[in-house]
C-alpha atoms as a PDB file:
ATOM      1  CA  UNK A   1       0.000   0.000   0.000  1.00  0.00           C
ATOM      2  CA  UNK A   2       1.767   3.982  -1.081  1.00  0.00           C
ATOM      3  CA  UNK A   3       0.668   7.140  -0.050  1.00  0.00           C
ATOM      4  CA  UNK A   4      -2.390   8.478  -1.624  1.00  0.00           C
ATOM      5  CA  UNK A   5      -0.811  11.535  -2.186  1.00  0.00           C
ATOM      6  CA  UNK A   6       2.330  10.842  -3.910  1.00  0.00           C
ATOM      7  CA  UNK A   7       1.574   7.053  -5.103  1.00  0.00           C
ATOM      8  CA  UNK A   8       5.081   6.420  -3.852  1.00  0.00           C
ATOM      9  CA  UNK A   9       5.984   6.125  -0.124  1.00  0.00           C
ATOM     10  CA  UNK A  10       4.596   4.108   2.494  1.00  0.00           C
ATOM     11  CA  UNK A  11       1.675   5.530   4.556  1.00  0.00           C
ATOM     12  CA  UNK A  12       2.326   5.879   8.073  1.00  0.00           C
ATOM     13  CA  UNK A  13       0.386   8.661   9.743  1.00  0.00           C
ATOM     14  CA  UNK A  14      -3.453   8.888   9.770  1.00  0.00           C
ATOM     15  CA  UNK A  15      -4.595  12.055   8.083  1.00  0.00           C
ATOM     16  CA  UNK A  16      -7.865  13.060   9.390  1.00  0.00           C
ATOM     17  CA  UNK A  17      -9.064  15.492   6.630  1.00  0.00           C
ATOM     18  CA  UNK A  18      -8.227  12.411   3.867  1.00  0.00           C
ATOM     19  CA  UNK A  19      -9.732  10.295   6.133  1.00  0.00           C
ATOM     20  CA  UNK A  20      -6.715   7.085   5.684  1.00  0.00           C
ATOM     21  CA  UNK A  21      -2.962   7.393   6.037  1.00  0.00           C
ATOM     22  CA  UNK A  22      -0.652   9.018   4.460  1.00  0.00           C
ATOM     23  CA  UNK A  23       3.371   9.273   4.293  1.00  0.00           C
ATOM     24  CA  UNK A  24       5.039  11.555   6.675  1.00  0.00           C
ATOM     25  CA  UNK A  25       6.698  13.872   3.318  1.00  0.00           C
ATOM     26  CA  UNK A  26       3.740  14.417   1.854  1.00  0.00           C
ATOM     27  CA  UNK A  27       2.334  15.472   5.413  1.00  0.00           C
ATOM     28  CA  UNK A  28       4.470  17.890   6.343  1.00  0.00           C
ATOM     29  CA  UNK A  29       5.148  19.379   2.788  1.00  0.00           C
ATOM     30  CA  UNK A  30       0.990  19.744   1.841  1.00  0.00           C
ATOM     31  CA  UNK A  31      -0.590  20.165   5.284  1.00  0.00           C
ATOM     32  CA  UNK A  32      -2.423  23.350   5.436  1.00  0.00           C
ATOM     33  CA  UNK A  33      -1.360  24.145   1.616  1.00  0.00           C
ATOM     34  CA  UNK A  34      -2.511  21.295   0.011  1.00  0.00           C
ATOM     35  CA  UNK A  35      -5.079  19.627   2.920  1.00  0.00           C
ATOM     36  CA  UNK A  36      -7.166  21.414   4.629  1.00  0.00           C
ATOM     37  CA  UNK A  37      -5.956  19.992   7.907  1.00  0.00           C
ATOM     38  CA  UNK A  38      -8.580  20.306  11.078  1.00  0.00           C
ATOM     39  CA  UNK A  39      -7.183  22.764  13.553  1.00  0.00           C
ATOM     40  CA  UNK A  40      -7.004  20.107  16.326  1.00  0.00           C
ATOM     41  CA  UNK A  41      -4.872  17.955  13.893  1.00  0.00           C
ATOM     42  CA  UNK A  42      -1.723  16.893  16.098  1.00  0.00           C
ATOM     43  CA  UNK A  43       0.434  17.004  13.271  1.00  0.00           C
ATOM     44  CA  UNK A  44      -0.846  20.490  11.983  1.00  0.00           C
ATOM     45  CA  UNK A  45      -0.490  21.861  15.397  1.00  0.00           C
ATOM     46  CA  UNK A  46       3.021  20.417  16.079  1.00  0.00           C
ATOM     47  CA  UNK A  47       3.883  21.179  12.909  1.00  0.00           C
ATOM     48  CA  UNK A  48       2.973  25.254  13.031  1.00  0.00           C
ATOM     49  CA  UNK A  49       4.656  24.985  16.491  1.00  0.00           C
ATOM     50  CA  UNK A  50       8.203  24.185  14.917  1.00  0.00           C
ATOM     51  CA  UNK A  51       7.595  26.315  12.160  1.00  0.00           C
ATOM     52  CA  UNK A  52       6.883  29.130  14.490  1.00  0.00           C
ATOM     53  CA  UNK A  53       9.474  28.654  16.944  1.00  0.00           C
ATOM     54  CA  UNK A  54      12.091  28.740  13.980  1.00  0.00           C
ATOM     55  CA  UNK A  55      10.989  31.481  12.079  1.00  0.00           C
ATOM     56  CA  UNK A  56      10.125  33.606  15.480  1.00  0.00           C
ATOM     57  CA  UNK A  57      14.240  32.634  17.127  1.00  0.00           C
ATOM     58  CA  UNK A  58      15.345  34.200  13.263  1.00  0.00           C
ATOM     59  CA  UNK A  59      13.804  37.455  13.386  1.00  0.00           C
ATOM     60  CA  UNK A  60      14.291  37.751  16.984  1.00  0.00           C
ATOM     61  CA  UNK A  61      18.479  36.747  16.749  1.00  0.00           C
ATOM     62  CA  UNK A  62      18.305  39.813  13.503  1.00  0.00           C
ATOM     63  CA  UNK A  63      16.135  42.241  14.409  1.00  0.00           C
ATOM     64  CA  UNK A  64      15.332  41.797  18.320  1.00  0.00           C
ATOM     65  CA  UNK A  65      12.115  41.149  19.923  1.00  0.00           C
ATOM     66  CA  UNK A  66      10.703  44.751  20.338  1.00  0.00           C
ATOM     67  CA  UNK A  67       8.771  43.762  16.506  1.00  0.00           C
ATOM     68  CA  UNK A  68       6.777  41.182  17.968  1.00  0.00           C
ATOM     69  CA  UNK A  69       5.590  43.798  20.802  1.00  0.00           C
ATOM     70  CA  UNK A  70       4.913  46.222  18.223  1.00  0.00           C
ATOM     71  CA  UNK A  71       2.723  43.369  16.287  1.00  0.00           C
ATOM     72  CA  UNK A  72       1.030  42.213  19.244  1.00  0.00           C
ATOM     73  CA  UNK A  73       0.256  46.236  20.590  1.00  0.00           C
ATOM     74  CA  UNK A  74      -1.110  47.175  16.555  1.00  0.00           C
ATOM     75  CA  UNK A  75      -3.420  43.563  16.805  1.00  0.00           C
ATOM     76  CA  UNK A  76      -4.815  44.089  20.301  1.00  0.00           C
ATOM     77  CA  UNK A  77      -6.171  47.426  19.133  1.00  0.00           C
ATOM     78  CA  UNK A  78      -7.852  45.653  16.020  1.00  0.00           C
ATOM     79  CA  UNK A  79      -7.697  42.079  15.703  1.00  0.00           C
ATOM     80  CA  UNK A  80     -10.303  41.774  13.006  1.00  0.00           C
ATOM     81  CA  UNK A  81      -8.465  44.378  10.658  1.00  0.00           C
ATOM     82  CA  UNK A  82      -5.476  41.812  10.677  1.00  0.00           C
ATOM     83  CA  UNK A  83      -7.791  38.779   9.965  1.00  0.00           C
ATOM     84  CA  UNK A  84      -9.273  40.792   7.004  1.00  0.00           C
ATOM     85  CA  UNK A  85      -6.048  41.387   5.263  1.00  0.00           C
ATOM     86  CA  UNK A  86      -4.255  38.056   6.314  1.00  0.00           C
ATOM     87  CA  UNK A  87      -7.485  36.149   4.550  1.00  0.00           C
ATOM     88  CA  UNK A  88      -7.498  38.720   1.396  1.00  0.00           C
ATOM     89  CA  UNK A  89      -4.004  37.553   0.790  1.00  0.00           C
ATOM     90  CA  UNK A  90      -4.570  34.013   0.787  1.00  0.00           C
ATOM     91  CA  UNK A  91      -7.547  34.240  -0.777  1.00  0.00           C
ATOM     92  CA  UNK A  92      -6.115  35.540  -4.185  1.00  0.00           C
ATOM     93  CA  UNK A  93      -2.949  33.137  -3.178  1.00  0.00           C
ATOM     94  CA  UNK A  94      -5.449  30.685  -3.602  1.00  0.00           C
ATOM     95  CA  UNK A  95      -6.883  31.799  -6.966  1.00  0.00           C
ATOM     96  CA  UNK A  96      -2.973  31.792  -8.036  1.00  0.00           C
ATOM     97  CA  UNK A  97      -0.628  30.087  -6.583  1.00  0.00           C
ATOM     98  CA  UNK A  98       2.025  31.926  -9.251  1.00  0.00           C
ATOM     99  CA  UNK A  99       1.446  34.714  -6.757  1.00  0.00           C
ATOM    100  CA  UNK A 100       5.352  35.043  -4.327  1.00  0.00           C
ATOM    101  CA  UNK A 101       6.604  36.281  -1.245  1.00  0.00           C
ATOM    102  CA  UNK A 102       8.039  39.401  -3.867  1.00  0.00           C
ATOM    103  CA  UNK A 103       4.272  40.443  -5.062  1.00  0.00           C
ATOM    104  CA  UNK A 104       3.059  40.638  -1.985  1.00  0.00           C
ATOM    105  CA  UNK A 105       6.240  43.144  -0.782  1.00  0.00           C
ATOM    106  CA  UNK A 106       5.801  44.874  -3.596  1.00  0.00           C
ATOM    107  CA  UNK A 107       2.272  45.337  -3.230  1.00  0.00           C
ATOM    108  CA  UNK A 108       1.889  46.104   0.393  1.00  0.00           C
ATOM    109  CA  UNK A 109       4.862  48.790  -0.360  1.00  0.00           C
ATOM    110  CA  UNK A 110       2.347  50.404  -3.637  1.00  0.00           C
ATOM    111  CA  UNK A 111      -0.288  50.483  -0.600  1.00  0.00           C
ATOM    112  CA  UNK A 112       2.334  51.700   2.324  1.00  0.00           C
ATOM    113  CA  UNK A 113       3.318  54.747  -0.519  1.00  0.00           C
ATOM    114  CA  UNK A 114      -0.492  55.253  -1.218  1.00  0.00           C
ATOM    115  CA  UNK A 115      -1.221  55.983   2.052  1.00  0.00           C
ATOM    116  CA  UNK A 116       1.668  57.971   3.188  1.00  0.00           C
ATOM    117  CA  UNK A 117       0.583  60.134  -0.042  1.00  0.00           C
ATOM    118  CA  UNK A 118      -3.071  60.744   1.601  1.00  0.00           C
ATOM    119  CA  UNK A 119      -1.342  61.927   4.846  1.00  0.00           C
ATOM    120  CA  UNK A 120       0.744  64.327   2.785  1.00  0.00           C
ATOM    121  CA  UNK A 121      -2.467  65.917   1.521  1.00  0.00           C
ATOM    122  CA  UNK A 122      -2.610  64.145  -2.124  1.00  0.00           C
ATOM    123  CA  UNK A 123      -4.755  61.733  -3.390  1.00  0.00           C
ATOM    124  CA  UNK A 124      -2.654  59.676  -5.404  1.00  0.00           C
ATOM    125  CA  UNK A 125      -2.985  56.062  -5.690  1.00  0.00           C
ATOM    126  CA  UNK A 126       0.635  54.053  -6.850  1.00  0.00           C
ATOM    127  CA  UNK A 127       0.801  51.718  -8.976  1.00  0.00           C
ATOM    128  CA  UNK A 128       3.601  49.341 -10.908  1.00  0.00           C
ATOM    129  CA  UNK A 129       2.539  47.535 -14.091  1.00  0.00           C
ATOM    130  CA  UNK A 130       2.751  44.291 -11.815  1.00  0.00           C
ATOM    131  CA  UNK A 131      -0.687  42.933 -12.173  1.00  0.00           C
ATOM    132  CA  UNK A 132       0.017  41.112  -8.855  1.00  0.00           C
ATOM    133  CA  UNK A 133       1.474  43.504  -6.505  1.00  0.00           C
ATOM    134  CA  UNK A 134      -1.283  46.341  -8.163  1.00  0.00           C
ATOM    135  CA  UNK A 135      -4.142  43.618  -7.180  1.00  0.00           C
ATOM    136  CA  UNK A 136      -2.523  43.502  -3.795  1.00  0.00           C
ATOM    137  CA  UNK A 137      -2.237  47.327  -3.330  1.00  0.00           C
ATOM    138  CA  UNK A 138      -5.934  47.623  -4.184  1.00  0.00           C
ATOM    139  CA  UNK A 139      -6.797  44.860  -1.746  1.00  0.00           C
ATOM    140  CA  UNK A 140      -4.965  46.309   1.230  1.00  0.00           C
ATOM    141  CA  UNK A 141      -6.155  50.007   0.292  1.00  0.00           C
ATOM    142  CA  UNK A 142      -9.728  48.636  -0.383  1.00  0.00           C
ATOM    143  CA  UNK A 143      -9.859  47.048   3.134  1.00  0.00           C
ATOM    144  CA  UNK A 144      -8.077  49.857   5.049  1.00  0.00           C
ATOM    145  CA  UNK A 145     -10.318  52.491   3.711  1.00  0.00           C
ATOM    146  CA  UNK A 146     -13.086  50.416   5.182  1.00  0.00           C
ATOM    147  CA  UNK A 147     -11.953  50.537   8.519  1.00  0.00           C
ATOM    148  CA  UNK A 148     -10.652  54.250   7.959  1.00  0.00           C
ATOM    149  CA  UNK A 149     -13.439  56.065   6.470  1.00  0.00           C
ATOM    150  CA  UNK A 150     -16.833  54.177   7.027  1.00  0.00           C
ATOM    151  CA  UNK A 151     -17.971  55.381  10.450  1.00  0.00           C
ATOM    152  CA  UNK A 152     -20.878  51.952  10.769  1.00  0.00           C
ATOM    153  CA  UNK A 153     -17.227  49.658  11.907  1.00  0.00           C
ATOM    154  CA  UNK A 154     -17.669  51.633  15.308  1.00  0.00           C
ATOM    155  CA  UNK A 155     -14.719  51.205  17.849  1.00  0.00           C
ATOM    156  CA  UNK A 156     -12.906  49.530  14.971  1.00  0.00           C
ATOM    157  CA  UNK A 157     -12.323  52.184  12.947  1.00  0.00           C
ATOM    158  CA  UNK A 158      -8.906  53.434  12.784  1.00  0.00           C
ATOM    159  CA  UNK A 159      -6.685  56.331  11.497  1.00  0.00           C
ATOM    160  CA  UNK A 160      -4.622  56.551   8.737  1.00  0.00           C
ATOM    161  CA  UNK A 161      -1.420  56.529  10.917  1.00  0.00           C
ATOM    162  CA  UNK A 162      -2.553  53.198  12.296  1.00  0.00           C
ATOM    163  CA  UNK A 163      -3.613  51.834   8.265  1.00  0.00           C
ATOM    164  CA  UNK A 164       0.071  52.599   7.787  1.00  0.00           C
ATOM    165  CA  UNK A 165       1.848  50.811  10.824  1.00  0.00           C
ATOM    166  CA  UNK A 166      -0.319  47.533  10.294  1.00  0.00           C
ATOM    167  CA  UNK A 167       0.502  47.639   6.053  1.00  0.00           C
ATOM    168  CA  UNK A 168       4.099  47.974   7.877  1.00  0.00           C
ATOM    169  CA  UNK A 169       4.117  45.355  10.359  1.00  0.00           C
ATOM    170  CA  UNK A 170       2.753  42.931   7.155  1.00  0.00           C
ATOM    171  CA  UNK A 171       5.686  44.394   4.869  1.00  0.00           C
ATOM    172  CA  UNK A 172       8.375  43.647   7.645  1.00  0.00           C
ATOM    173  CA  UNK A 173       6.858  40.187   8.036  1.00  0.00           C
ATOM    174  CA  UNK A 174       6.901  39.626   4.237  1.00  0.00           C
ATOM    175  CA  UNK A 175      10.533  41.148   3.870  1.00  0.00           C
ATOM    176  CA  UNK A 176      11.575  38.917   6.487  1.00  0.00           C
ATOM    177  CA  UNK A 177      10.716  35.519   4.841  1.00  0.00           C
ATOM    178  CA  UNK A 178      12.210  37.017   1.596  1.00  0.00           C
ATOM    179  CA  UNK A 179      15.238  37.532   2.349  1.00  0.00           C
ATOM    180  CA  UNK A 180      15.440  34.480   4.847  1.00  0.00           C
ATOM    181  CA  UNK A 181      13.379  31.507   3.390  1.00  0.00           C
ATOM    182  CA  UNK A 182      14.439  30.419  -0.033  1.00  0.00           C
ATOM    183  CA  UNK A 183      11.024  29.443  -0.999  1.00  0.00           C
ATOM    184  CA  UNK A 184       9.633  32.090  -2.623  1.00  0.00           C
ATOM    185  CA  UNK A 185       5.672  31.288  -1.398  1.00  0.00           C
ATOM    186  CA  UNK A 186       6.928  30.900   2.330  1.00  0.00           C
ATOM    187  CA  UNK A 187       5.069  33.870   3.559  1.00  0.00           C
ATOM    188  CA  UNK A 188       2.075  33.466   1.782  1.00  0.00           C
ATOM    189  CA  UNK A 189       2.024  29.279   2.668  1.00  0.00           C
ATOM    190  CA  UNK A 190       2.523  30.380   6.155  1.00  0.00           C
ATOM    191  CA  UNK A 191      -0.741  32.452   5.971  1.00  0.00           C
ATOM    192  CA  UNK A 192      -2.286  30.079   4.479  1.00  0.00           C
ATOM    193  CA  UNK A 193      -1.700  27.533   6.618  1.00  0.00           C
ATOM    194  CA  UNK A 194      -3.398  29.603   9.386  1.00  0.00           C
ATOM    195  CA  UNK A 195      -6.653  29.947   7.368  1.00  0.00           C
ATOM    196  CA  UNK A 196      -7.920  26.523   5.690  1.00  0.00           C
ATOM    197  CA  UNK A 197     -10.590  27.613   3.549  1.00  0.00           C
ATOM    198  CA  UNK A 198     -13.038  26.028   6.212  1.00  0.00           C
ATOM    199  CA  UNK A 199     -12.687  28.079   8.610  1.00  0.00           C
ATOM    200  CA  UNK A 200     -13.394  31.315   6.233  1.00  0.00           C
ATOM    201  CA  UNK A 201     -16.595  32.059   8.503  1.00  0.00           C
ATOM    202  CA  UNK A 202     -14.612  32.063  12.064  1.00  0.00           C
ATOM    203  CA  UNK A 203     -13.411  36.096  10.954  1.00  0.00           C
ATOM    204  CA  UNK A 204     -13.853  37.177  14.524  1.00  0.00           C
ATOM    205  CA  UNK A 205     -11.760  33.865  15.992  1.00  0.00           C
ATOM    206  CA  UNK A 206      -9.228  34.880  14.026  1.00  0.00           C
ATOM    207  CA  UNK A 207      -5.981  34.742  16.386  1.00  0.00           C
ATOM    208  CA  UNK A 208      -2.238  36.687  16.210  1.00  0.00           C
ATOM    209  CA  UNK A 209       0.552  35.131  14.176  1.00  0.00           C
ATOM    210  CA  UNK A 210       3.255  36.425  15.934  1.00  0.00           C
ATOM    211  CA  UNK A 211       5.567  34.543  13.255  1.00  0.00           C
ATOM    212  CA  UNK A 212       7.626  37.020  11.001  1.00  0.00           C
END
């Protein structure tokens, strides 16, 4: 008997969203990406562990820890603004997987630039012929603006100086895994992994990745 997966190795851990076994590679390569793994999965939530710990000791051994408190201060104020963007980027990573770590920098940068344009006292929105990062810049802007202008969000609305420090914390995050993962779809896979497309209507249970 092989893995259902690959057709190649042996099957040796039960996979509860396939419902039979599957081989440890394919596991750990697809889970969250490929199989929408349950979040009480033991292998999901050992694996995000590791994969957090890892990730978290890197940016903390470059850059200090003082990003994570600046993360965890911008989310407290507005957890569901976070959840909103984090599921708008894998929800186009979704619809194209040809979408990279480098799109979404460059994008979140358009919509950083955007913004700091507004608080200058222009309305100017930038753009850069890359059909990805533009689609991006007009997600994060689109999203933003909701929470910035539309006064029916209530104590969730926030200020333009805030849109920009979140579309910052994002862009550090993203930087991060470009410059230190050689995959160039960590970031988004990471995201991904911490929204199966199942849990889409749990917005508000939406918790803090404190990963870079």
């Amino acid at each position: 008997m092989k893995c259902i997966l690959c057709e190649k190795r042996k099957p040796k851990r039960y996979c509860p969203a396939k419902r039979t076994s599957i081989c440890p590679v394919c596991c750990g390569e697809k889970r969250g990406v490929e199989i929408n793994c349950p979040l009480d999965c033991p292998y999901f939530v050992e694996g995000q562990k590791h994969h957090q710990q890892k990730m978290m000791h890197q940016r903390i051994k470059k850059e200090g820890v003082q990003s994570y408190v600046r993360k965890a201060e911008l989310y407290k104020h507005n957890p569901e603004l976070f959840a909103r963007l984090e599921k708008g980027f894998v929800s186009i990573f979704r619809a194209d997987k040809s979408l990279t770590n480098s799109d979404l920098v460059s994008g979140l940068d358009l919509a950083k630039k955007t913004l700091e344009t507004e608080k200058k006292g222009f309305i100017y929105q930038h753009q850069s012929g890359n059909e990805y990062a533009d689609e991006i810049s007009n997600l994060v802007l689109s999203i933003v603006s909701e929470y910035k202008d539309n006064p029916d969000v209530g104590p969730n609305r926030i200020t333009l100086d805030f849109g920009i420090m979140v579309i910052g914390e994002f862009l550090g995050e993203a930087r991060f895994y470009m410059e230190n993962d050689s995959n160039p779809k960590s970031y988004l896979t990471h995201l991904m992994r911490y929204h199966p497309e199942e849990e889409a209507p749990a917005l508000a249970e939406s918790k803090l990745i404190i990963t870079p």
